[in-house]
N, C-alpha and C. Protein backbone atom coordinates (compact mmCIF):
# COMPACT_ATOMS: atom_id res chain seq x y z
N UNK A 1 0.85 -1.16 0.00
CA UNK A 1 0.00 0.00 0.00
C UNK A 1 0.90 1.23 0.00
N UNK A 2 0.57 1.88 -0.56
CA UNK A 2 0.97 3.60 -0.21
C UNK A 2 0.49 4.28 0.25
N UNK A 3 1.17 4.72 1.55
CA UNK A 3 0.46 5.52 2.13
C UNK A 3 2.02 6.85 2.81
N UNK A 4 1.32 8.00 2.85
CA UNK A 4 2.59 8.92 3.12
C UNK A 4 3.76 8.77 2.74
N UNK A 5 3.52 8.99 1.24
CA UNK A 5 4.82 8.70 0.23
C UNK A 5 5.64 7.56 0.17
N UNK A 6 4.77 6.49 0.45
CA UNK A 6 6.07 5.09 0.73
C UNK A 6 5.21 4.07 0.69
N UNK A 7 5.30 2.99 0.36
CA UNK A 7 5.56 1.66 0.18
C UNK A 7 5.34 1.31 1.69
N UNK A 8 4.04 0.40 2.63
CA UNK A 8 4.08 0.08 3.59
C UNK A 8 3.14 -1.35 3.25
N UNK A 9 3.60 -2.19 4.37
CA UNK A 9 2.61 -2.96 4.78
C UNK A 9 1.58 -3.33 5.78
N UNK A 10 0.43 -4.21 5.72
CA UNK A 10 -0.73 -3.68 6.45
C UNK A 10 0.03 -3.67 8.10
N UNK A 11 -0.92 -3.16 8.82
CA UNK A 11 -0.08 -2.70 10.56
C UNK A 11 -0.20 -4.06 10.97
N UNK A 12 -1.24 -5.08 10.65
CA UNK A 12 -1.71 -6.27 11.04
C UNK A 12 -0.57 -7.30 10.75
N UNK A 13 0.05 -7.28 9.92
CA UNK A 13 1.32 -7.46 8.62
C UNK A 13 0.47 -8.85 8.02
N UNK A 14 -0.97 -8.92 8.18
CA UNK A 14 -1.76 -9.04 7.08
C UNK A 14 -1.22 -9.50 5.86
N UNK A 15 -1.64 -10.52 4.66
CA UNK A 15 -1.22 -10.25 3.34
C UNK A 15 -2.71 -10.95 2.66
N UNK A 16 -2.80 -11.00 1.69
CA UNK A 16 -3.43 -12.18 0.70
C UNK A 16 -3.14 -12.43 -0.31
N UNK A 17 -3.21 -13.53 -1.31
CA UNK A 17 -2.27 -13.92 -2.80
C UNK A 17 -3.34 -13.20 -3.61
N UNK A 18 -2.43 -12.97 -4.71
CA UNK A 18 -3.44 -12.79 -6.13
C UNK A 18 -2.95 -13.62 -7.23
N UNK A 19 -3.56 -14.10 -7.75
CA UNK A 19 -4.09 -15.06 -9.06
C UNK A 19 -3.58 -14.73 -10.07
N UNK A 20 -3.54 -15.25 -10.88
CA UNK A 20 -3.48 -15.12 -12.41
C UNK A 20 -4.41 -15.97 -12.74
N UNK A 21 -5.29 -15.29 -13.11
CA UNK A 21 -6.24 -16.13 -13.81
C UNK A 21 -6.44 -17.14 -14.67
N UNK A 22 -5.41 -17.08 -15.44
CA UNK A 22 -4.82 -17.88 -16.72
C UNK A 22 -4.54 -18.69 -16.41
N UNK A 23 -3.49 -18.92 -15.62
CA UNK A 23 -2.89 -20.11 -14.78
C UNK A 23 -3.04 -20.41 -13.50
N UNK A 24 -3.65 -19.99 -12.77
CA UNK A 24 -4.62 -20.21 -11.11
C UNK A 24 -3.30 -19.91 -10.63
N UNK A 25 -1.79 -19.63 -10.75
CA UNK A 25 -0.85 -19.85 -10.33
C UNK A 25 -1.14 -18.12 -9.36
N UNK A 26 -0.06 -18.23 -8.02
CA UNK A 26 -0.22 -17.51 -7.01
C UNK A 26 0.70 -16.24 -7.68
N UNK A 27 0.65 -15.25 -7.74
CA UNK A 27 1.84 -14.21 -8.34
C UNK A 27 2.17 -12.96 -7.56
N UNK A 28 1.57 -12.85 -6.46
CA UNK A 28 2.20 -12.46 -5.63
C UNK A 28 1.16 -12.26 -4.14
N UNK A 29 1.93 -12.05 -3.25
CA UNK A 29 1.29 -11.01 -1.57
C UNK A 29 0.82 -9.44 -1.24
N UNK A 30 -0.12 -9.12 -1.48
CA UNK A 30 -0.30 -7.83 -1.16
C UNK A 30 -1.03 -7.65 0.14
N UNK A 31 -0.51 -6.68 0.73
CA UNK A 31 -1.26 -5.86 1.83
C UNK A 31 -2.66 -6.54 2.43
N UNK A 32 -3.19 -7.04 3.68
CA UNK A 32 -4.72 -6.64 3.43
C UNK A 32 -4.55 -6.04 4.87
N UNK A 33 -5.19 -4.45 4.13
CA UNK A 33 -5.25 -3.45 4.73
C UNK A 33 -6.56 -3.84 5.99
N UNK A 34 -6.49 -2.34 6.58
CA UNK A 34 -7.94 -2.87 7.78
C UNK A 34 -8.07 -1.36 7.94
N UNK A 35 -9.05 -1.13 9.11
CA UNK A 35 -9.55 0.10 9.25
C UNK A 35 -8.18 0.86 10.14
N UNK A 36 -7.45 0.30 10.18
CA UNK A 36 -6.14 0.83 10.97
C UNK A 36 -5.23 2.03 9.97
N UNK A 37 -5.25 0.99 8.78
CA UNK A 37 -4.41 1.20 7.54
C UNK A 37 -5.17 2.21 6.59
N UNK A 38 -6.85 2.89 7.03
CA UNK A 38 -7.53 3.47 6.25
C UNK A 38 -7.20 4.79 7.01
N UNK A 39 -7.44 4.88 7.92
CA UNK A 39 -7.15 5.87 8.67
C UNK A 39 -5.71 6.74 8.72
N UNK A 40 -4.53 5.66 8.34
CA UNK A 40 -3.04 6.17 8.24
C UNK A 40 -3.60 6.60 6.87
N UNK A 41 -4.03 6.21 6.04
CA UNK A 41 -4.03 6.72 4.79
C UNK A 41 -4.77 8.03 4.83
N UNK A 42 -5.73 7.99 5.63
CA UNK A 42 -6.83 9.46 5.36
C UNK A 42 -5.76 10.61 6.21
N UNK A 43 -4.63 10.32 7.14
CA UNK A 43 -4.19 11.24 7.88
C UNK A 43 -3.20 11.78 7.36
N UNK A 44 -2.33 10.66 6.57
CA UNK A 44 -1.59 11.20 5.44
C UNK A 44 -1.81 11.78 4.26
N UNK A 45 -3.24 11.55 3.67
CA UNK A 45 -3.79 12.19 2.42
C UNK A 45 -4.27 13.86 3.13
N UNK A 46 -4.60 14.36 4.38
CA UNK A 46 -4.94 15.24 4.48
C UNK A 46 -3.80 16.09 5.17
N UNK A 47 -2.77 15.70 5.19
CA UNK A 47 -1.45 16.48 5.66
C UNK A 47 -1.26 16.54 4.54
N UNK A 48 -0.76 16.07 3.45
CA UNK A 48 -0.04 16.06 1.89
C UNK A 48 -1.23 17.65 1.40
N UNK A 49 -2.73 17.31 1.32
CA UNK A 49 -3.45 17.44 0.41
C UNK A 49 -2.96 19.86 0.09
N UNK A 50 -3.21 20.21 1.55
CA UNK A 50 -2.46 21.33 1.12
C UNK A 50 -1.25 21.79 -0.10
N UNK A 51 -0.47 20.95 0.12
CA UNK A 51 0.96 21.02 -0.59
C UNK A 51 1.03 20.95 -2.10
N UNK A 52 0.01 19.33 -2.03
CA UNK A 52 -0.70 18.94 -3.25
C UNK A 52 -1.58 19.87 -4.44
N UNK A 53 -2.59 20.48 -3.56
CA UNK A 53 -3.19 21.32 -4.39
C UNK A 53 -2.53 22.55 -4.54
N UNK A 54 -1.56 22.76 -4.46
CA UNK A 54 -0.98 23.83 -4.78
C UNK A 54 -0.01 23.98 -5.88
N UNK A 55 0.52 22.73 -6.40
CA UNK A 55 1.31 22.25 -7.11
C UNK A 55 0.43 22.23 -8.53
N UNK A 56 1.15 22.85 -9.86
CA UNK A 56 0.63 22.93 -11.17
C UNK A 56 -0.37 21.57 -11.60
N UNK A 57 -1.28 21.26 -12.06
CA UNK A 57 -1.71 20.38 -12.96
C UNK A 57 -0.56 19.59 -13.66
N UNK A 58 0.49 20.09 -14.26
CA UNK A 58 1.42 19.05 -15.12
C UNK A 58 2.41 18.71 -14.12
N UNK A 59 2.69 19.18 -13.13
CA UNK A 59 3.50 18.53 -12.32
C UNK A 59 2.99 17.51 -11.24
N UNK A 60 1.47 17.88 -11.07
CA UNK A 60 0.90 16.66 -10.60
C UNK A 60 0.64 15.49 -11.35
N UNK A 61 0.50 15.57 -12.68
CA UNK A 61 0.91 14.39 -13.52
C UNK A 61 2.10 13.59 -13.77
N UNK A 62 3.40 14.51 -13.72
CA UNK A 62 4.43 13.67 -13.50
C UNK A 62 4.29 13.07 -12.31
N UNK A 63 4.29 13.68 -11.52
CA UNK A 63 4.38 12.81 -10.07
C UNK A 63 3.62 11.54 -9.99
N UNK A 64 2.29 11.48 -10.24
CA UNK A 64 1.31 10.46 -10.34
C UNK A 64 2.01 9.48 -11.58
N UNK A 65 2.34 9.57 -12.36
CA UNK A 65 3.36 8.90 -13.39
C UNK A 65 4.31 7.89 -12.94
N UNK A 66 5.01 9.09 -12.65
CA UNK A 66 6.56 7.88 -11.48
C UNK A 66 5.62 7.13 -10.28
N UNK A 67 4.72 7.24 -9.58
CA UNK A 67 4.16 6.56 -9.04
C UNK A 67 3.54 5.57 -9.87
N UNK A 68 3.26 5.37 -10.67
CA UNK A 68 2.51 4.48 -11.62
C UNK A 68 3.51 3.41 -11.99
N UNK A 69 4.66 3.94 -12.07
CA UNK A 69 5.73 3.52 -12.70
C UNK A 69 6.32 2.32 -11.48
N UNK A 70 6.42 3.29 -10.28
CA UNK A 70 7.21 2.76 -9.17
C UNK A 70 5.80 1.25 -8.76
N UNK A 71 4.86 1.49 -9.14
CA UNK A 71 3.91 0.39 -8.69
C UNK A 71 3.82 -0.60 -9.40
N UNK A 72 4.25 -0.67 -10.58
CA UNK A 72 4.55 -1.46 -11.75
C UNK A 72 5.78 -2.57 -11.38
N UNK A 73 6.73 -1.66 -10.96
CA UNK A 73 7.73 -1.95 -10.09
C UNK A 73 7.99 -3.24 -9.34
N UNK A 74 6.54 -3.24 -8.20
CA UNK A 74 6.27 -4.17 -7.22
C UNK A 74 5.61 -4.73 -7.41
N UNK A 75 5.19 -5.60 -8.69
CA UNK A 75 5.02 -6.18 -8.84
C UNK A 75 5.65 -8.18 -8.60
């Protein structure tokens, strides 16, 4: 999950597999978040969100980009 600019896992340290459908085969562990992990997220989205909206339209697209990129990543 991302939450406050980083790469975390659930507080529970939680996971569950995901599928490939194609091949039922397991392809990886992600996060399962909880109401713990919603809350770090809403506290960090509303500290950022000032900073955020202040920042141009095209530079909020790069940013969201390399994040796209970096999530691709962890796969």
């Amino acid at each position: 999950m991302w939450i406050g600019g980083k790469w975390v896992g659930a507080e529970s340290g939680k996971t569950y597999p995901v599928f490939n459908p194609a091949t039922e085969e397991e392809i990886a562990q992600v996060p399962l978040g909880d109401k713990t992990d919603v809350d770090k997220a809403v506290v960090a989205a509303r500290a950022a969100f000032p900073l955020w909206s202040e920042k141009p339209q095209a530079e909020r697209s790069q940013i969201a980009m390399k994040n796209r990129s970096s999530a691709k990543g962890k796969r």
